[in-house]
C-alpha atoms as a PDB file:
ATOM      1  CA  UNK A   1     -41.883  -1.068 100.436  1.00  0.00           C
ATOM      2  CA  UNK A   2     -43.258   0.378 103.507  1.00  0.00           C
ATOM      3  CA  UNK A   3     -41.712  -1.949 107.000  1.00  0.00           C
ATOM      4  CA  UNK A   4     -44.265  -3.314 108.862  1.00  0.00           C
ATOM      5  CA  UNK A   5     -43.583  -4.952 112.419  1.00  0.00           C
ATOM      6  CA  UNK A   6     -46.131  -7.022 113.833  1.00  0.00           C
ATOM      7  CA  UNK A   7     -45.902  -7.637 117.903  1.00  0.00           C
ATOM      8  CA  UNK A   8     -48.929  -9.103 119.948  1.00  0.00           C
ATOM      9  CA  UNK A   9     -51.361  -6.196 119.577  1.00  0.00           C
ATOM     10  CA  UNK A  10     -49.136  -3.638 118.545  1.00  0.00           C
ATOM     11  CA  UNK A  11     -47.814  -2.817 114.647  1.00  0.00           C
ATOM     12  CA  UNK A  12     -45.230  -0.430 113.374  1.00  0.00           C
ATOM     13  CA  UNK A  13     -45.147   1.364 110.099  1.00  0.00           C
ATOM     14  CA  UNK A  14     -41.712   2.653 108.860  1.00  0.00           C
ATOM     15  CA  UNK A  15     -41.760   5.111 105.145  1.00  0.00           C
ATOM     16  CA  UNK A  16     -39.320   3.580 103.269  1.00  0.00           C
ATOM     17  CA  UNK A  17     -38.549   6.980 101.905  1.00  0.00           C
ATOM     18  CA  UNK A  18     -37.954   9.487 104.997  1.00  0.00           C
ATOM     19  CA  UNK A  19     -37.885   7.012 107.615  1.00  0.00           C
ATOM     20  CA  UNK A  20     -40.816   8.372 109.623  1.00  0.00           C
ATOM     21  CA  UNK A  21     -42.530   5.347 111.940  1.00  0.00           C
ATOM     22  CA  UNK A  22     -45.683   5.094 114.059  1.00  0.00           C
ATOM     23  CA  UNK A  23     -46.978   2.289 116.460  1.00  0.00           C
ATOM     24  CA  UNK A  24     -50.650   1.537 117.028  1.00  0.00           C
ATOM     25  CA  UNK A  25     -52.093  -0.341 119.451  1.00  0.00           C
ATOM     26  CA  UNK A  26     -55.216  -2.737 118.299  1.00  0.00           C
ATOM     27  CA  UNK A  27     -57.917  -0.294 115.920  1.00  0.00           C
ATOM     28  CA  UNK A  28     -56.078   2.411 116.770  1.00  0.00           C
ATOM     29  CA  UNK A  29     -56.807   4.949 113.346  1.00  0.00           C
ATOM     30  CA  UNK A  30     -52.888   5.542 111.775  1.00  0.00           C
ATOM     31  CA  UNK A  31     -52.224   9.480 111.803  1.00  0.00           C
ATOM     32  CA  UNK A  32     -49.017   9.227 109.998  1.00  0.00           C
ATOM     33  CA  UNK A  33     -50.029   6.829 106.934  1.00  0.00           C
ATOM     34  CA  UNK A  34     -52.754   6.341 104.913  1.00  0.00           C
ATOM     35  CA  UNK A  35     -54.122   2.739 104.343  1.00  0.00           C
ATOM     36  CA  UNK A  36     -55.857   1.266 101.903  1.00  0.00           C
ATOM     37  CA  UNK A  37     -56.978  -2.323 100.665  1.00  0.00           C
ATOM     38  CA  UNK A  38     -56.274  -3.508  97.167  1.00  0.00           C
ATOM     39  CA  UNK A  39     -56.473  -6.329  95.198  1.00  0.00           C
ATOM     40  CA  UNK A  40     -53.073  -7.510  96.124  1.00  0.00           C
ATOM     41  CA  UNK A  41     -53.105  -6.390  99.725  1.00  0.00           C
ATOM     42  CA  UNK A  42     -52.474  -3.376 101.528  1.00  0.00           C
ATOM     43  CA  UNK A  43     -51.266  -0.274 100.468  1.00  0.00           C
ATOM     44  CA  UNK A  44     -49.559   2.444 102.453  1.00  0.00           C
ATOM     45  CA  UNK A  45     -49.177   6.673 101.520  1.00  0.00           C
ATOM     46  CA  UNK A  46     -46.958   8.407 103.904  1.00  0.00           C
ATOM     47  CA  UNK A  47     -48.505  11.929 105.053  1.00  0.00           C
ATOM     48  CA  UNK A  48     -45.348  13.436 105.703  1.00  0.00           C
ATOM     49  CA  UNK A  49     -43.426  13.041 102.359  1.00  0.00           C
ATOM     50  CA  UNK A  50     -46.135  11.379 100.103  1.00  0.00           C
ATOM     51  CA  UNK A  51     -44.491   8.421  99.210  1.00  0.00           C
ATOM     52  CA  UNK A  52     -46.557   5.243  98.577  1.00  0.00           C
ATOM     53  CA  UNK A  53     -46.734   1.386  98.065  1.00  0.00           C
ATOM     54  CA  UNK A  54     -46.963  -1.716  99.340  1.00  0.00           C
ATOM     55  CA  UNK A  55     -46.055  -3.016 102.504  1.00  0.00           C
ATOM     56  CA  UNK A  56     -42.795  -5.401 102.878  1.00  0.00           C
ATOM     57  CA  UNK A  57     -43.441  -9.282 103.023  1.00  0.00           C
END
């Protein structure tokens, strides 16, 4: 699962699998992940090592 930190405006993505992380700030587009909606919520690829799934709770 794919850590996701939520502060004010700002959210960080951690890959669970090679520990890369990125902050955005508001709509800023993610360069590092890939996100997509499904029926369960989001889902999360990392570009770096390909890994995938959800997001942690």
């Amino acid at each position: 699962m794919f850590l996701i930190e939520q502060r004010d405006n700002e959210r960080t993505i951690e890959c669970p699998a090679c520990s890369i992380s990125e902050t955005i700030v508001g709509d800023e587009r993610l360069q590092a992940f890939e996100e997509r909606r499904a029926e369960d919520g989001l889902l999360y690829r990392c570009l770096e090592c390909g890994a995938s799934g959800p997001a942690s709770p």
